[in-house]
Protein backbone atom coordinates (compact mmCIF):
# COMPACT_ATOMS: atom_id res chain seq x y z
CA UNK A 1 12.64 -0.89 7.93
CA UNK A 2 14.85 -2.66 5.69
CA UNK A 3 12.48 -6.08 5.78
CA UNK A 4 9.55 -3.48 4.22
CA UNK A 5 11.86 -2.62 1.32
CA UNK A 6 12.68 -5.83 0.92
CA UNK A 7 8.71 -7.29 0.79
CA UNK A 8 8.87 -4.21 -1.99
CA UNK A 9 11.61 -5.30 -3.50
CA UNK A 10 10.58 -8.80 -3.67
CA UNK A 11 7.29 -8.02 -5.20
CA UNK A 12 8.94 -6.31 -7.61
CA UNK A 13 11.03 -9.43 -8.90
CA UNK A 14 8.44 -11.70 -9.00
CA UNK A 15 5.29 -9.71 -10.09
CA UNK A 16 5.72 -9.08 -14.30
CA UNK A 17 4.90 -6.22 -15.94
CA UNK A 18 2.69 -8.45 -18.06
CA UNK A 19 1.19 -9.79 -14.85
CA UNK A 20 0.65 -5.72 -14.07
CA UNK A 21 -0.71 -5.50 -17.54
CA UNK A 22 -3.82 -8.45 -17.04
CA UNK A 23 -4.15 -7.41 -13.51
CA UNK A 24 -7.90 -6.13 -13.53
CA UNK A 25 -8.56 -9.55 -15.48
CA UNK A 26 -7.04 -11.41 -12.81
CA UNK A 27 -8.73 -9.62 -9.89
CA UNK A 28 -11.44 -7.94 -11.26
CA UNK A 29 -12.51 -6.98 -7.79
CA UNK A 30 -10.60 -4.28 -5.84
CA UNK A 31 -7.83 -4.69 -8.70
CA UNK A 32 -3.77 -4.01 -6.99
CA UNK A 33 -2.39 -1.12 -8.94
CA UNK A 34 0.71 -1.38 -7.76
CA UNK A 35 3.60 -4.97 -7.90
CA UNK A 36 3.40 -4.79 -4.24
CA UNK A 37 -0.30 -4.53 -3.97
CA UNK A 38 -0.54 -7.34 -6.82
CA UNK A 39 1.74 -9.77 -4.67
CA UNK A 40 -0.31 -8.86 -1.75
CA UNK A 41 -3.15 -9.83 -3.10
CA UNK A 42 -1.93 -13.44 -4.59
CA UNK A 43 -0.85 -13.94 -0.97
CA UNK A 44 -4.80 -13.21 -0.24
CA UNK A 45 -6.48 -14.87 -2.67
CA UNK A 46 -3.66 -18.47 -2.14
CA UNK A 47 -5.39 -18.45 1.66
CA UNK A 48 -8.78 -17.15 1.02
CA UNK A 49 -9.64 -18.48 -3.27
CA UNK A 50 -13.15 -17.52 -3.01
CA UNK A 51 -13.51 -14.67 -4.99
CA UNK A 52 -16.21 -12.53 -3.16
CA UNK A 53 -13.37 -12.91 -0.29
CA UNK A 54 -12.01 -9.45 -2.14
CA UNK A 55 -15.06 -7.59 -1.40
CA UNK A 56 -14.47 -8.21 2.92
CA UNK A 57 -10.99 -5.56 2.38
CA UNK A 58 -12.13 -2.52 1.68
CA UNK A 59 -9.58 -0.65 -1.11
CA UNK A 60 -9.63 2.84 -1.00
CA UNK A 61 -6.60 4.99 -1.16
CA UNK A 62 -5.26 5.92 2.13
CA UNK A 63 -2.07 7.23 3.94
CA UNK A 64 -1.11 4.60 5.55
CA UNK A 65 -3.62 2.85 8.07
CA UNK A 66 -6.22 6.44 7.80
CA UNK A 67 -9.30 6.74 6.47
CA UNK A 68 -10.09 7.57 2.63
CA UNK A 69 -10.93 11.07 4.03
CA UNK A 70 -7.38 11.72 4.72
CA UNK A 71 -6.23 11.65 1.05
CA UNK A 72 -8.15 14.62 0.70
CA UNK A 73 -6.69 16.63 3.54
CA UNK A 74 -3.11 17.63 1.60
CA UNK A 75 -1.76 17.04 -2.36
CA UNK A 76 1.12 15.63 -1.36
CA UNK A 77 -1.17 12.46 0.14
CA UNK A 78 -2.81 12.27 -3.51
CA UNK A 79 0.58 11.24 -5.27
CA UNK A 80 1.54 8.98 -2.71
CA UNK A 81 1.35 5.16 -3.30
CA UNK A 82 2.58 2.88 -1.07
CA UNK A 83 1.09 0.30 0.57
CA UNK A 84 3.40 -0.09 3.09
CA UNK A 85 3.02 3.59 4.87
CA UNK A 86 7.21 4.23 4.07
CA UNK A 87 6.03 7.49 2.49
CA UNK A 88 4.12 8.52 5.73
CA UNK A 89 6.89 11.54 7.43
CA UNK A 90 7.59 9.41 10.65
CA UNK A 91 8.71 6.82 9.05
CA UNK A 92 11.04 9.27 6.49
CA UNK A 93 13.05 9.49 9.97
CA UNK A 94 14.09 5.81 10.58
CA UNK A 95 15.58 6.02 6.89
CA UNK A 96 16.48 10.01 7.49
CA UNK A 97 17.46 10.49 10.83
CA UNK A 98 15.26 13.32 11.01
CA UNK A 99 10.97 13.68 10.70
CA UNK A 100 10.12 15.86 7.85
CA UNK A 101 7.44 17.48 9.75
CA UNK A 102 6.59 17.30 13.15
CA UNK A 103 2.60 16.39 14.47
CA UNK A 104 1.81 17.83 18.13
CA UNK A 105 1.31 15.45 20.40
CA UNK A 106 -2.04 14.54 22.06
CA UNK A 107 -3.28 15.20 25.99
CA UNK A 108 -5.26 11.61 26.07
């Protein structure tokens, strides 16, 4: 997990406040509202410059890889950005030790 904090961490050196501050000029579609969504999205946009190549990823908040639904389901998904999942409760336990809250498992 350390190589996701450091793609955070990274992001955060090299993306500006400034940068932050001009970011729905920049991208004006599906704007990053966070550093690490802003680097993210220069990574995009340096392999794929056509501009209506923004509109193919759909943004919509999420916990980590669920639907938009999901944000909906508790409070505690609403104040959660990251795009990276780390806030998701499984993978609290690789930094932890121990899984905040336990899911049952599934019979398929």
């Amino acid at each position: 997990y350390s190589w996701v904090d450091g793609l955070r961490d990274h992001a955060t050196s090299v993306v500006s406040d400034l940068q932050m501050k001009f970011a729905e000029e920049r991208f004006p579609i599906n704007t990053p509202e966070t550093k690490e969504g802003y680097f993210y999205r220069s990574l995009f946009e340096k392999h794929f410059p056509n501009p209506l190549a923004a509109k193919t990823i759909p943004q919509v908040k999420s916990v980590a890889c669920s639907s938009a639904a999901a944000i909906e389901w508790d409070k505690k998904f609403q104040e959660w950005q990251d795009e990276s999942g780390r806030s998701v409760d499984v993978h609290v336990h690789n930094y932890t030790g121990s899984a905040g809250t336990t899911y049952p498992t599934s019979d398929f």
